[in-house]
N, C-alpha and C. Protein backbone atom coordinates (compact mmCIF):
# COMPACT_ATOMS: atom_id res chain seq x y z
N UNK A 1 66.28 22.29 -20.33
CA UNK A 1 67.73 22.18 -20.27
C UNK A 1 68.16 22.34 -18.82
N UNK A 2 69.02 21.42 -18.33
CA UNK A 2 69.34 21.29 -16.62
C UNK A 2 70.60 21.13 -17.24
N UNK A 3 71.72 21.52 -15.84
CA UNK A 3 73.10 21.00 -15.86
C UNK A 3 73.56 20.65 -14.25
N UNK A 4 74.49 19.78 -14.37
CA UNK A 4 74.52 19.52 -12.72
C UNK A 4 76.37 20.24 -12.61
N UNK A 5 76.41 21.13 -11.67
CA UNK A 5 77.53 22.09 -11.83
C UNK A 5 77.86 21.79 -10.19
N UNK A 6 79.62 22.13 -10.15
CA UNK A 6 79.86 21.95 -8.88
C UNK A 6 80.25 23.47 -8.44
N UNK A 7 79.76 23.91 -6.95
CA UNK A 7 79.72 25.26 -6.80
C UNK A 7 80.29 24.68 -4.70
N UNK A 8 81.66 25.72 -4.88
CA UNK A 8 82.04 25.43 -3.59
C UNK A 8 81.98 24.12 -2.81
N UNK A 9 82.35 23.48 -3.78
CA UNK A 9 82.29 21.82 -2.96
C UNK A 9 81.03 20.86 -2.57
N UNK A 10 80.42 21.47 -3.57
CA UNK A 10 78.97 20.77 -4.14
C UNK A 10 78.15 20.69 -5.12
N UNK A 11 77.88 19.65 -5.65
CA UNK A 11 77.08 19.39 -6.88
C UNK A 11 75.53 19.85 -6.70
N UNK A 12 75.01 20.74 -7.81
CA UNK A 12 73.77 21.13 -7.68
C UNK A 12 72.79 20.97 -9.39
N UNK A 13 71.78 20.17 -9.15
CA UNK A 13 71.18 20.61 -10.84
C UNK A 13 70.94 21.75 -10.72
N UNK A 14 70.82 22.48 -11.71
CA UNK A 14 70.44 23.68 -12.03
C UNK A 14 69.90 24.15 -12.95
N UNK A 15 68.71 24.86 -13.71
CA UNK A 15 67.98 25.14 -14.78
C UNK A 15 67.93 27.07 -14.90
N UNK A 16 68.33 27.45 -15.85
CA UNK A 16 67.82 28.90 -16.36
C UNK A 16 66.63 29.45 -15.43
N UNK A 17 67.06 30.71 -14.38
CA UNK A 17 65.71 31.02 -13.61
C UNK A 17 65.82 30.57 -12.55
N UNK A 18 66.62 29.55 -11.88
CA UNK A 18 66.29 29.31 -10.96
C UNK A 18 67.31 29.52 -9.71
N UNK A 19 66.37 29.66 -8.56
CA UNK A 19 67.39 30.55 -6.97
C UNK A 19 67.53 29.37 -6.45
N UNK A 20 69.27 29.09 -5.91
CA UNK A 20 69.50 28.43 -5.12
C UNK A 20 70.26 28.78 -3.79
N UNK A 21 70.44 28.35 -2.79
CA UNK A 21 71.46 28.75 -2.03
C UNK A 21 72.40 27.97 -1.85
N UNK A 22 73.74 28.34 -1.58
CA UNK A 22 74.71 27.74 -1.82
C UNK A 22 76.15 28.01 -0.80
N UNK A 23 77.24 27.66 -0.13
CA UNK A 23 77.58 27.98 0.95
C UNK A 23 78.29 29.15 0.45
N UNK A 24 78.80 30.10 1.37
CA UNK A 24 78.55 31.76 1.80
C UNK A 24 80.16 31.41 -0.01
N UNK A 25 79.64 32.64 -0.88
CA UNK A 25 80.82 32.96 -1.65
C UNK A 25 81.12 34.22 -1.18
N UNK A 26 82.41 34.66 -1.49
CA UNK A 26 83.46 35.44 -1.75
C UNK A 26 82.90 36.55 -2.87
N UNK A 27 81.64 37.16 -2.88
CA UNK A 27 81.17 37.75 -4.13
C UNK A 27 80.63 38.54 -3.42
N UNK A 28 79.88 39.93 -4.51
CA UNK A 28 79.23 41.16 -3.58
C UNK A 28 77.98 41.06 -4.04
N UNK A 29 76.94 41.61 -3.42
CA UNK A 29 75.36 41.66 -3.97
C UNK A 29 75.27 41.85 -5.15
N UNK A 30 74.54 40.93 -6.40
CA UNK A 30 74.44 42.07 -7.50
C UNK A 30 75.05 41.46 -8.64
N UNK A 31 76.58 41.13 -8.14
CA UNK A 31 77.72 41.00 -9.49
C UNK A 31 76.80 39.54 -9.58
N UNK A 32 77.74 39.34 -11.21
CA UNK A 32 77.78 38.17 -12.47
C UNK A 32 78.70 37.47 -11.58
N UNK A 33 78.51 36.44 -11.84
CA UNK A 33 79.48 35.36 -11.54
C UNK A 33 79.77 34.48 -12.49
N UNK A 34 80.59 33.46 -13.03
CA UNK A 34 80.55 32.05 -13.63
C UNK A 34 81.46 31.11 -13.02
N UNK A 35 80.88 30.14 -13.54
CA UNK A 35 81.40 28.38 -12.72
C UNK A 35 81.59 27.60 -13.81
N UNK A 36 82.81 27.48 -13.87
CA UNK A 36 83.38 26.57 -15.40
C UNK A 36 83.27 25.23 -14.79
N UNK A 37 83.27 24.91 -13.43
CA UNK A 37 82.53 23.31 -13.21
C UNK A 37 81.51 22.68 -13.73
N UNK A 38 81.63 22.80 -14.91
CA UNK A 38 80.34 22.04 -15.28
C UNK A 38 80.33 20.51 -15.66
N UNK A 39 79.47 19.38 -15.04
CA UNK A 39 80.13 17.95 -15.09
C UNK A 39 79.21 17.85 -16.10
N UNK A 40 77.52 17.84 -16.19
CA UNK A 40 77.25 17.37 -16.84
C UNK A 40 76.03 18.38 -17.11
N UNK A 41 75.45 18.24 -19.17
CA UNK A 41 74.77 18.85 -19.05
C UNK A 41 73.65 17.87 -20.24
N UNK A 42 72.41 18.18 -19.73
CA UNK A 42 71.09 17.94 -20.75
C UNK A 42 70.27 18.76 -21.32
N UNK A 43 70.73 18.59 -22.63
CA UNK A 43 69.72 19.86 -23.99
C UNK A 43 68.67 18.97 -24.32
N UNK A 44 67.05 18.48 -23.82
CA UNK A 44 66.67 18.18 -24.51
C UNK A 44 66.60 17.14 -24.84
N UNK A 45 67.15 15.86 -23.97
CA UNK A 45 67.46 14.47 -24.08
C UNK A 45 68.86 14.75 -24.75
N UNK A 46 69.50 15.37 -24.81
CA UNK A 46 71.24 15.34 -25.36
C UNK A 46 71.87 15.09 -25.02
N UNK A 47 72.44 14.55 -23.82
CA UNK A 47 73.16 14.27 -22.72
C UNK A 47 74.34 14.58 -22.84
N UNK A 48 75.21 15.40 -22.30
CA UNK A 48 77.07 15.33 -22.41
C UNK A 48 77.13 15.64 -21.21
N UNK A 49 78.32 14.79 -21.01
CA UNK A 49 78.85 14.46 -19.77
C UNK A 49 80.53 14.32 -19.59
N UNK A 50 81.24 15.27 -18.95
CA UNK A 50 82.61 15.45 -18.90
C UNK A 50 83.20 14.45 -17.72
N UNK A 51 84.48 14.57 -18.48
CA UNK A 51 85.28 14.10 -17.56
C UNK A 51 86.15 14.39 -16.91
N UNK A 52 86.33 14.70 -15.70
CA UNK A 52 85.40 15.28 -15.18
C UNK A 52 84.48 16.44 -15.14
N UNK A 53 85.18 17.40 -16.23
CA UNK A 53 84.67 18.66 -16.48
C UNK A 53 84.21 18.95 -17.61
N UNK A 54 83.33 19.43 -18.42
CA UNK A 54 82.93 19.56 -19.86
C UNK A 54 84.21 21.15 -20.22
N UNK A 55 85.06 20.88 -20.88
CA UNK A 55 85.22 21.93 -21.64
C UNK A 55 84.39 23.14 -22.52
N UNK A 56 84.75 23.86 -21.99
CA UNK A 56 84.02 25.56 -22.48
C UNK A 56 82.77 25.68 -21.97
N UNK A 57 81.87 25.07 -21.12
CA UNK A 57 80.82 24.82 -20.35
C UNK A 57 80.97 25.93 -19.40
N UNK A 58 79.61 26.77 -19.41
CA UNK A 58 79.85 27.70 -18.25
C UNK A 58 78.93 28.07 -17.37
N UNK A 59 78.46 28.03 -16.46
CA UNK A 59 77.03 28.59 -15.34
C UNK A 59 77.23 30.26 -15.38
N UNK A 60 76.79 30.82 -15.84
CA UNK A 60 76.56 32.42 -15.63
C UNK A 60 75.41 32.80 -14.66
N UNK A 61 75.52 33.30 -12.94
CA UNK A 61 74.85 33.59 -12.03
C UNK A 61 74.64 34.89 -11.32
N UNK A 62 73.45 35.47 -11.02
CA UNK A 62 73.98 36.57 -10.04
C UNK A 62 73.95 36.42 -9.04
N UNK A 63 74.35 37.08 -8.01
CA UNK A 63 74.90 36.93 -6.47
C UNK A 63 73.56 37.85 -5.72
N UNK A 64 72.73 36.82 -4.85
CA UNK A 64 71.92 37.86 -4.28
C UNK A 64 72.28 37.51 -3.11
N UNK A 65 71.43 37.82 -1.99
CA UNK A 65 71.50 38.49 -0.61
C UNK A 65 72.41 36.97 0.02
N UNK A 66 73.36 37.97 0.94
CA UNK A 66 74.16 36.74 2.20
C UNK A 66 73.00 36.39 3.19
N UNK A 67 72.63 35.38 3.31
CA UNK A 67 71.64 35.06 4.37
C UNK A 67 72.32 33.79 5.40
N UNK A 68 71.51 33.92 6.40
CA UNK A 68 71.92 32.76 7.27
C UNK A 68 70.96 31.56 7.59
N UNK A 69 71.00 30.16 7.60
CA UNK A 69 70.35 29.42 7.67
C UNK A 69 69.64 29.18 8.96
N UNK A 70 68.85 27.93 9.23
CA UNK A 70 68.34 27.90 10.43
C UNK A 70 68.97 26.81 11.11
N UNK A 71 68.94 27.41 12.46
CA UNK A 71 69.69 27.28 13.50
C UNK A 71 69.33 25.93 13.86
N UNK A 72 70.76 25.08 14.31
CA UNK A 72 70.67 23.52 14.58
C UNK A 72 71.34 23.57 15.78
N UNK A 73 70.90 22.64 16.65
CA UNK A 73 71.21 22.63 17.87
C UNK A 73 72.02 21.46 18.23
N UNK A 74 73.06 21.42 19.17
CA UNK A 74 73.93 20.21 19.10
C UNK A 74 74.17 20.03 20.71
N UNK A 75 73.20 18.74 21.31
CA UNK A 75 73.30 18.42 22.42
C UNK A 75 73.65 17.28 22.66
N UNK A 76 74.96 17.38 23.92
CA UNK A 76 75.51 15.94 24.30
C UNK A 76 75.44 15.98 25.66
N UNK A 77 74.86 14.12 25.97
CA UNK A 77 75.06 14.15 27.40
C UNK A 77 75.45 12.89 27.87
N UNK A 78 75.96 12.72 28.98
CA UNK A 78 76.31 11.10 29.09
C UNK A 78 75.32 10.71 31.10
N UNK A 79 74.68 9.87 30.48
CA UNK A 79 73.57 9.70 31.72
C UNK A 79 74.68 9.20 33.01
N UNK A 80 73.95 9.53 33.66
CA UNK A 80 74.08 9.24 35.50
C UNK A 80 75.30 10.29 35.39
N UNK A 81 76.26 11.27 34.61
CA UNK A 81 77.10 11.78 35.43
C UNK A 81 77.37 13.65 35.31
N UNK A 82 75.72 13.98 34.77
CA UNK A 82 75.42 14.98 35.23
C UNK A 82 76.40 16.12 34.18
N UNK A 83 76.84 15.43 33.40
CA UNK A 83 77.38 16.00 31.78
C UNK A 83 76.54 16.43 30.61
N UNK A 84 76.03 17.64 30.55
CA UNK A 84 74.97 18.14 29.76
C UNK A 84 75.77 19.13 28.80
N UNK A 85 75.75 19.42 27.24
CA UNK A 85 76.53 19.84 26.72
C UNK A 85 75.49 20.75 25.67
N UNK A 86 75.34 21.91 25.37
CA UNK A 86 74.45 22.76 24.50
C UNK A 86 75.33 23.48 23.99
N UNK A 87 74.94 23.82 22.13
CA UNK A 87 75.84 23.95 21.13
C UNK A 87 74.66 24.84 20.28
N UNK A 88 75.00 25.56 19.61
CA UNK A 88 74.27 26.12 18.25
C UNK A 88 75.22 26.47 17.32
N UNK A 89 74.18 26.55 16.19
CA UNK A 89 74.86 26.55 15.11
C UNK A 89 74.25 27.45 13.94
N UNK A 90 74.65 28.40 13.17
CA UNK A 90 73.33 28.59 11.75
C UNK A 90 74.82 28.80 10.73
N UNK A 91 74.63 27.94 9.75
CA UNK A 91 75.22 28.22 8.69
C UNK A 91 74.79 29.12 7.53
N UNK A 92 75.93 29.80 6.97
CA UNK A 92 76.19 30.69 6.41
C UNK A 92 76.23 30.38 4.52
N UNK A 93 74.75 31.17 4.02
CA UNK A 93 74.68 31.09 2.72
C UNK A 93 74.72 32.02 1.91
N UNK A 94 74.56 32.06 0.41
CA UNK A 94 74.55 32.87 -0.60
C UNK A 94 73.27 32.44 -1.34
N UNK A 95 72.77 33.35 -1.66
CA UNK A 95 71.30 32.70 -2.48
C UNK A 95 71.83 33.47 -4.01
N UNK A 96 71.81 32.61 -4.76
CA UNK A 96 72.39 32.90 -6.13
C UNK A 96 71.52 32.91 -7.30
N UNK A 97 70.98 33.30 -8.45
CA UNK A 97 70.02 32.91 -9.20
C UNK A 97 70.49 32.45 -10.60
N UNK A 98 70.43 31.64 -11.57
CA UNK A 98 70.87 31.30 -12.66
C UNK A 98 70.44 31.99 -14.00
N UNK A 99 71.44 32.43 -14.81
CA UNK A 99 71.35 33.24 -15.50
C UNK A 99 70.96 32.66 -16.99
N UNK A 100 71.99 31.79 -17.01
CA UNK A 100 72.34 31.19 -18.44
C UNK A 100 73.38 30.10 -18.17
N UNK A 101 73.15 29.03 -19.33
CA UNK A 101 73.77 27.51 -19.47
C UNK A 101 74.41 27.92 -20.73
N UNK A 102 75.84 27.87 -20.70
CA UNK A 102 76.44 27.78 -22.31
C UNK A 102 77.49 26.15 -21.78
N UNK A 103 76.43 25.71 -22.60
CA UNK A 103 77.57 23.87 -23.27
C UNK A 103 78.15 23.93 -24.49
């Protein structure tokens, strides 16, 4: 059983058990969470699929550690005029684990 759920402005499959990370939530170490975004879900070859949202559909998650991603580097330069430009970056996640699928 997978469901593809939208979490902070992104669609993710997701299966019972499994850790994802996901951009930084508003939540504390530990707590339950749920995500009534649920677009679409599969029991088994069952397929239901909302429009856009499945009614009473729910992701039940816990909230583990705030971590930070790895660091991307953002360089601009424009030749012959000695314009060299260095940037970093590490974005900011939540690693979440899945609890339970109710469709």
């Amino acid at each position: 059983m997978y469901a593809i759920v939208e979490i902070a402005g992104q669609q993710f499959k997701v299966q019972k058990d499994q850790k994802i990370f996901v951009h930084r939530l508003d939540a504390e170490e530990g707590k339950k969470i749920d995500f009534d975004r649920v677009l679409l879900v599969d029991n088994g070859g069952k397929v239901t699929l909302g429009a856009p949202a499945i009614e009473g559909a729910k992701i039940t998650a816990t909230v583990g550690p705030h971590v930070k991603g790895d660091k991307v580097i953002v360089f601009k330069k424009k030749r012959r005029k000695g314009y060299r430009k260095r940037n970093g970056h590490r974005q900011q996640f939540t690693a979440i684990t899945i609890n339970d699928i109710k469709a």
